[in-house]
Protein backbone atom coordinates (compact mmCIF):
# COMPACT_ATOMS: atom_id res chain seq x y z
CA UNK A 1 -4.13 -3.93 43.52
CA UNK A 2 -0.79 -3.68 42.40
CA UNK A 3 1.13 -0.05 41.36
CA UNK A 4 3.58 -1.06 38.23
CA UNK A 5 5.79 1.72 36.29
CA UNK A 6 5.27 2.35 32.54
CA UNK A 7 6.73 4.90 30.00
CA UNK A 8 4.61 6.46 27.78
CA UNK A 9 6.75 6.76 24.09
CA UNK A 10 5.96 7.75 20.03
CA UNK A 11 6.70 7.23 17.12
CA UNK A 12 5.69 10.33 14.83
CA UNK A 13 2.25 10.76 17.49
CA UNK A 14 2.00 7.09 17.19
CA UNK A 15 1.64 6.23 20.60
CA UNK A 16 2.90 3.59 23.02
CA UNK A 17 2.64 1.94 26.41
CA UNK A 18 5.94 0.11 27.60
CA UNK A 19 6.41 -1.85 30.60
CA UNK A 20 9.00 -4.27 31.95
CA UNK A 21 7.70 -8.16 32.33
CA UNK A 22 8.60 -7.85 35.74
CA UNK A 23 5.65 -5.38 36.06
CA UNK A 24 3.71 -7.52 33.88
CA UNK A 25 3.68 -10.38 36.23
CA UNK A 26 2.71 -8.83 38.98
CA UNK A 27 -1.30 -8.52 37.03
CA UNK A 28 -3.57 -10.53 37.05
CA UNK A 29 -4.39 -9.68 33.52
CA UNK A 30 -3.90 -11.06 30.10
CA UNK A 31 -1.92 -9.01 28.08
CA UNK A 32 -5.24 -8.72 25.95
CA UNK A 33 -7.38 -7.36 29.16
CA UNK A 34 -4.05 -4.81 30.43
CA UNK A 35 -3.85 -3.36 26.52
CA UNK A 36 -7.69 -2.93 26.74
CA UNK A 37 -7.40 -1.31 30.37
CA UNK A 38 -4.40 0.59 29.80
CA UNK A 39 -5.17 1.95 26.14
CA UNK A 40 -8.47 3.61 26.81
CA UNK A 41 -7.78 7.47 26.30
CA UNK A 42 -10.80 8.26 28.49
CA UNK A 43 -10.60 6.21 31.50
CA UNK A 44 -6.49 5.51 31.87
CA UNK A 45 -3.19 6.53 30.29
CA UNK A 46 -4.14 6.07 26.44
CA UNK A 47 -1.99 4.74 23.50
CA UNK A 48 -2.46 3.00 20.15
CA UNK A 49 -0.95 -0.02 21.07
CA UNK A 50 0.75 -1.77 25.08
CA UNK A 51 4.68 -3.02 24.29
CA UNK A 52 5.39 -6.10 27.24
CA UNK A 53 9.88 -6.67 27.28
CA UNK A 54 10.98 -9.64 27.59
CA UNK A 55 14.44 -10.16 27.94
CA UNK A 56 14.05 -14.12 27.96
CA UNK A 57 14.72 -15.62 24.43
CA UNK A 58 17.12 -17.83 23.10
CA UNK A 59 16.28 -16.22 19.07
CA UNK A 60 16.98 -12.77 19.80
CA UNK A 61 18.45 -10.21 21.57
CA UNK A 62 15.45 -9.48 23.01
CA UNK A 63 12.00 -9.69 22.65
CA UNK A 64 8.35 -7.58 22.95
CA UNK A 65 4.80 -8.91 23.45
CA UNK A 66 2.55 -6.17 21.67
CA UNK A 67 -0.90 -5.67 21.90
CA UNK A 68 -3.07 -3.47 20.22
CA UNK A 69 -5.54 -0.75 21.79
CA UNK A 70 -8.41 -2.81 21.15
CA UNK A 71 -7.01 -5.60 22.67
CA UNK A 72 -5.79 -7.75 19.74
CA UNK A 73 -2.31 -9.08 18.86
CA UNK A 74 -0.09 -7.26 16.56
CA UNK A 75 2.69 -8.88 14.27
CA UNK A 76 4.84 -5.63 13.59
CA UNK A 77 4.46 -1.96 14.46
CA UNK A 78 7.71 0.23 13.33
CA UNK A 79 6.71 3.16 14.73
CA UNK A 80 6.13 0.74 18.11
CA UNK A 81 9.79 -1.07 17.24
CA UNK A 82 12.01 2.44 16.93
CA UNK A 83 10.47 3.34 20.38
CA UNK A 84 10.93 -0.02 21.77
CA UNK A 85 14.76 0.02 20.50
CA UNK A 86 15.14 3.53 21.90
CA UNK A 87 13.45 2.33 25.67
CA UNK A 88 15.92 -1.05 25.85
CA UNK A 89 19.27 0.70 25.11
CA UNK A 90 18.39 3.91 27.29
CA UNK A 91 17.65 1.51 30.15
CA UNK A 92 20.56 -1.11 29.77
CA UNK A 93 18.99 -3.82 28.68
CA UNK A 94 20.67 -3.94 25.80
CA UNK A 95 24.36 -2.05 25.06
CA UNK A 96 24.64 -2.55 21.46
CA UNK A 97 23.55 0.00 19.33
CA UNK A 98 22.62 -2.47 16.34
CA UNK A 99 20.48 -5.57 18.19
CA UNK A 100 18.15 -8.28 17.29
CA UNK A 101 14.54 -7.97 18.26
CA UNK A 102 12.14 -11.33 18.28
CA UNK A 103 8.55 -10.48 16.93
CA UNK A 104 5.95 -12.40 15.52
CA UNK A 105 6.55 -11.80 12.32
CA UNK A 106 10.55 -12.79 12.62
CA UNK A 107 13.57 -11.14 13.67
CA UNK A 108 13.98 -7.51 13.25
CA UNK A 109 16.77 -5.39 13.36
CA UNK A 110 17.20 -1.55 14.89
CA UNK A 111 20.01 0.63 15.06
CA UNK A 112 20.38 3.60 17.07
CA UNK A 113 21.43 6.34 14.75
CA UNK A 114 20.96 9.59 17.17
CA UNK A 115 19.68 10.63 20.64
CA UNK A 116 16.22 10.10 19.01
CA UNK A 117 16.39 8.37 15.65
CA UNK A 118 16.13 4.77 14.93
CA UNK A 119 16.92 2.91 11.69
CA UNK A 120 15.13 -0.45 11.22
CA UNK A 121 15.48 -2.96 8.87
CA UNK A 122 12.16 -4.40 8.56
CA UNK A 123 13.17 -7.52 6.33
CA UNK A 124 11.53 -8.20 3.36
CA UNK A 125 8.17 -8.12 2.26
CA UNK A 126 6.11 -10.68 1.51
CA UNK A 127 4.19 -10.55 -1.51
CA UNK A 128 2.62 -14.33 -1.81
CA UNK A 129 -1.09 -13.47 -1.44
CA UNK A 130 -1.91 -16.80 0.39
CA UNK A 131 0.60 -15.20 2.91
CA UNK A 132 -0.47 -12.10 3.64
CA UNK A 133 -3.30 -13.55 3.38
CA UNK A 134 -5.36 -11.96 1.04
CA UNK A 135 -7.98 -13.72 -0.99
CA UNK A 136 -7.01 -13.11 -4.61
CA UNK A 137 -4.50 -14.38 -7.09
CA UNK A 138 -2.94 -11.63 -7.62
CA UNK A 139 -2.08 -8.63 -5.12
CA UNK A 140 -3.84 -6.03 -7.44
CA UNK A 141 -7.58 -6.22 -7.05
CA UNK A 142 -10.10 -3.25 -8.54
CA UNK A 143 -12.25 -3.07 -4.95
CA UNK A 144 -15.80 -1.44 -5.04
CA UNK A 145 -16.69 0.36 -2.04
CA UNK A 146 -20.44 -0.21 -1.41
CA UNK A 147 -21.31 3.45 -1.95
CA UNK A 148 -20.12 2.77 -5.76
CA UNK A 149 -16.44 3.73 -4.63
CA UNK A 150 -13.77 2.17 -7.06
CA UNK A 151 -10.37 1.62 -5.85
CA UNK A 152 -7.18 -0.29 -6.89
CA UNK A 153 -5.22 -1.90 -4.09
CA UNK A 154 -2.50 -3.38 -3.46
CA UNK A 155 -1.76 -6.10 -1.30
CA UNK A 156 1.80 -6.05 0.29
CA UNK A 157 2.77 -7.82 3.95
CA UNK A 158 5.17 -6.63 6.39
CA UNK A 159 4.78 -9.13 9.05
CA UNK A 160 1.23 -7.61 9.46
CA UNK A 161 -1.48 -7.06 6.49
CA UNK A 162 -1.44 -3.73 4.24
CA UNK A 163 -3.61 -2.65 1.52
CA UNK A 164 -2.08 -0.13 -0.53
CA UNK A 165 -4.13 2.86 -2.22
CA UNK A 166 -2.65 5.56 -4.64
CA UNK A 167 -5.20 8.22 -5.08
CA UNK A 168 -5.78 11.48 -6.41
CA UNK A 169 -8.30 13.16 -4.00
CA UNK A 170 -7.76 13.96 0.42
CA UNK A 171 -5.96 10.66 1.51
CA UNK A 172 -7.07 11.69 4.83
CA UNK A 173 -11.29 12.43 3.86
CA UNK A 174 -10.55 9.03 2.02
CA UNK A 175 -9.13 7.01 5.08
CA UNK A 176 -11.90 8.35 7.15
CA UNK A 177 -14.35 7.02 4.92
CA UNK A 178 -13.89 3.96 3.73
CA UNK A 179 -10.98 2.37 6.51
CA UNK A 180 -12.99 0.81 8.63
CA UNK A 181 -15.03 -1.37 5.50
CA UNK A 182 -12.11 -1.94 3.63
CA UNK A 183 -9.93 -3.50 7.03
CA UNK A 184 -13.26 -5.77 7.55
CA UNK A 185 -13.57 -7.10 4.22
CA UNK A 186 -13.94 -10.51 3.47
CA UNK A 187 -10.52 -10.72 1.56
CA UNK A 188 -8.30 -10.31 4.47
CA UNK A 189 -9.48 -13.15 6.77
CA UNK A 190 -6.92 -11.18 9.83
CA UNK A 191 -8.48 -7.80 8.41
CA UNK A 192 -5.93 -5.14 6.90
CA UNK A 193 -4.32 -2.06 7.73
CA UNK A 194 -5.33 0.04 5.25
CA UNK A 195 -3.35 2.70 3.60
CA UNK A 196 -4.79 5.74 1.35
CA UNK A 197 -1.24 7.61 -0.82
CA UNK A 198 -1.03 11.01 -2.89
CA UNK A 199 2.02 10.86 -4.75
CA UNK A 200 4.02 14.58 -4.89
CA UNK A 201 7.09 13.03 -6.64
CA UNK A 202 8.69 9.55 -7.28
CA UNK A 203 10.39 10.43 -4.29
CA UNK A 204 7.35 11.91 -1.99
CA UNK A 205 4.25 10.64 -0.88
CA UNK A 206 1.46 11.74 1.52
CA UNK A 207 0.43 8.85 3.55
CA UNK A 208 -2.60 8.54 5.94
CA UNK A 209 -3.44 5.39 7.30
CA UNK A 210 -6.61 3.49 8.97
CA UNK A 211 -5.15 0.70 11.26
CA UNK A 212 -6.29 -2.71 11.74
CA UNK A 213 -7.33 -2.73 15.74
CA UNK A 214 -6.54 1.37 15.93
CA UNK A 215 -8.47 3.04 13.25
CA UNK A 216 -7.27 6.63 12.20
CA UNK A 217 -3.40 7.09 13.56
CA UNK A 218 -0.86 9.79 13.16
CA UNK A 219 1.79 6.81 11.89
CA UNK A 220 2.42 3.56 10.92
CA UNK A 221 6.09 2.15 10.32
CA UNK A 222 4.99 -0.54 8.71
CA UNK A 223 2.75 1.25 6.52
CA UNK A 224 4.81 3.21 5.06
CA UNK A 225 7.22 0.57 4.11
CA UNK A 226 4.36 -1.16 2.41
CA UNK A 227 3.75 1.47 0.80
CA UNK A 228 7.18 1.92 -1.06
CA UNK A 229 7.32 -1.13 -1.66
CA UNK A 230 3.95 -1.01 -3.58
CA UNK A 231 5.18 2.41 -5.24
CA UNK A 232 8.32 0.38 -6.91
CA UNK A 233 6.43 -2.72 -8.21
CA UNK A 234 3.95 -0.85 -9.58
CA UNK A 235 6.61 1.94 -11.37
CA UNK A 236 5.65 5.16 -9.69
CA UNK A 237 7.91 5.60 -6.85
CA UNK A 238 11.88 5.51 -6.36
CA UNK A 239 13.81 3.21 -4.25
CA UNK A 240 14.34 5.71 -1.70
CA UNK A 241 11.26 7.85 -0.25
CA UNK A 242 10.27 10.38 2.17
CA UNK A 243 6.88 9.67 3.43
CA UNK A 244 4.51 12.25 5.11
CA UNK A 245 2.73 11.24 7.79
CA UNK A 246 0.24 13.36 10.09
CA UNK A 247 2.46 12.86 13.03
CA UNK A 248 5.74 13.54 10.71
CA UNK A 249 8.07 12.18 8.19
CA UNK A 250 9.56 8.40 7.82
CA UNK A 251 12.46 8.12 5.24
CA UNK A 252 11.73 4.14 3.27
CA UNK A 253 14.71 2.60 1.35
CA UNK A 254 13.90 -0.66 -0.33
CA UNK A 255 16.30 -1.78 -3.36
CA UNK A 256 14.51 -4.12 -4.51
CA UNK A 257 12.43 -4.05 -8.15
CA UNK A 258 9.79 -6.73 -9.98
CA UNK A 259 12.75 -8.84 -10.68
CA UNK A 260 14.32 -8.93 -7.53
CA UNK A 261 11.82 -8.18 -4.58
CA UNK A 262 13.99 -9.98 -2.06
CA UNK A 263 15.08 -7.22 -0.48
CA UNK A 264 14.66 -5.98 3.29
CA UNK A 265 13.35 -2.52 3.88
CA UNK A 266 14.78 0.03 5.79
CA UNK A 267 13.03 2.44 7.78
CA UNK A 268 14.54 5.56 9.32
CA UNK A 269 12.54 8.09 11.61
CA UNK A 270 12.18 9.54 15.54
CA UNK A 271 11.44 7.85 18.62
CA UNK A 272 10.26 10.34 21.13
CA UNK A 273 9.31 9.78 25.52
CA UNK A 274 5.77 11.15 26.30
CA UNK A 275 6.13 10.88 29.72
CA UNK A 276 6.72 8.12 32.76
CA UNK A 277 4.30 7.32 35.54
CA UNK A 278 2.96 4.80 37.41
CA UNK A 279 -0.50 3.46 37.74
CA UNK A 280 -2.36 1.39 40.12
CA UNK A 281 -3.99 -1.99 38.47
């Protein structure tokens, strides 16, 4: 049995193991079995998703293994990255306050604005359905729940999979409901996170969100980004929005437009310690 150090962080109530690879090596886990052991909210410390540093790459700064609570590997989280930023510079690892950060879904970018707030830029999103991948030709597909449920989504990537819904009724009654079928569909062959909007202004949105490997959470960075991004293509939102989030707000700029959707997206929003411990494994 080995005792190994962790800090608990989140991101808007979007919640986070971290440990040093140090740590890491010292189990004789996968990273798949630890997420699993650690993430369970009844048995051990509890968290939507295990974040692994590694300081050892050539492409980045630095660079993060990330797992998901149930145990599967995640491309992005930015809720995970702003608390991931936030751990590395408190600690040392890294001085700059503007670094690279390798992930499987390319090379990010945070910035330490405050004591607690992280900008990201999240790159650009990719909107090549084969990509994201999504099985249509087009990202906008009229989906029919199988309780009779129509919905139009929207298919936008950040790294990881999103599905974009603009609705008039509870986002939150509507995430609940029909998450989990939609993230298991047949047209996303890596599943979806799955995001349900109201729209207050061209400039405000209500956001709740069923994640892919999570289900219900209070945030998701990457989500939200999606989510603007799908607002400006399809001509109800602004370039710059404040999403609402159960856990809190996110503020989304993305300059881009149908003619020009090469743009990276920035993220802005609060990276908060939980708590630090140790547990035996």
């Amino acid at each position: 049995m080995e005792r190994i150090k962790f800090a608990k962080m989140n991101g808007l109530g979007n919640d986070f193991i971290i440990i040093d690879y140090e740590d890491f090596e010292k189990i004789k886990l996968t990273p798949s079995e630890l997420a699993l052991k650690l993430c369970n909210r009844n048995f051990s410390i509890g968290a939507d998703g295990l974040i692994i540093i590694n300081s050892e790459t050539k492409n980045a700064d630095v660079s993060w293994i990330f797992y998901n609570s149930d145990g599967s590997v995640a491309e992005m989280c930015g809720n995970g990255m702003r608390c991931f930023a936030r751990y590395v510079h408190d600690k040392g690892i890294i001085t700059k306050d503007e670094f690279s950060v390798e992930t499987l879904s390319g090379i990010k970018i945070p910035k330490i604005i405050s004591e607690n707030e992280v900008r990201v830029n999240m790159g650009m999103p990719i909107l090549e359905t084969n990509k994201i991948p999504f099985e249509n030709d087009t990202n906008d597909y009229e989906y029919v729940t199988r309780d009779g449920k129509e919905f139009d989504l929207y298919a936008v990537s950040m790294g990881n999979p999103h599905v974009i819904i603009f609705v008039e009724e509870n986002s939150k009654e509507c995430a609940l409901k029909y998450g989990f079928e939609i993230e298991n569909d047949k047209l996303f062959k890596e599943k979806t996170n799955v995001e349900f909007v109201e729209v207050l202004s061209r400039k405000e949105v209500v956001l709740n969100v069923w994640e892919r490997g999570c289900g219900i959470t209070l945030a998701c960075g990457t989500g939200a980004c999606a989510t603007v991004v799908a607002g400006v293509l399809k001509g109800i939102l602004d370039n710059d929005v404040i999403v609402h989030l159960p856990g809190g707000d996110l503020n989304i700029t993305w300059s881009g437009s149908l003619d020009n959707t090469k743009q990276n997206v920035f993220m802005t929003g609060k990276a908060d310690y939980s708590f630090y411990g140790e547990i035996d494994i």
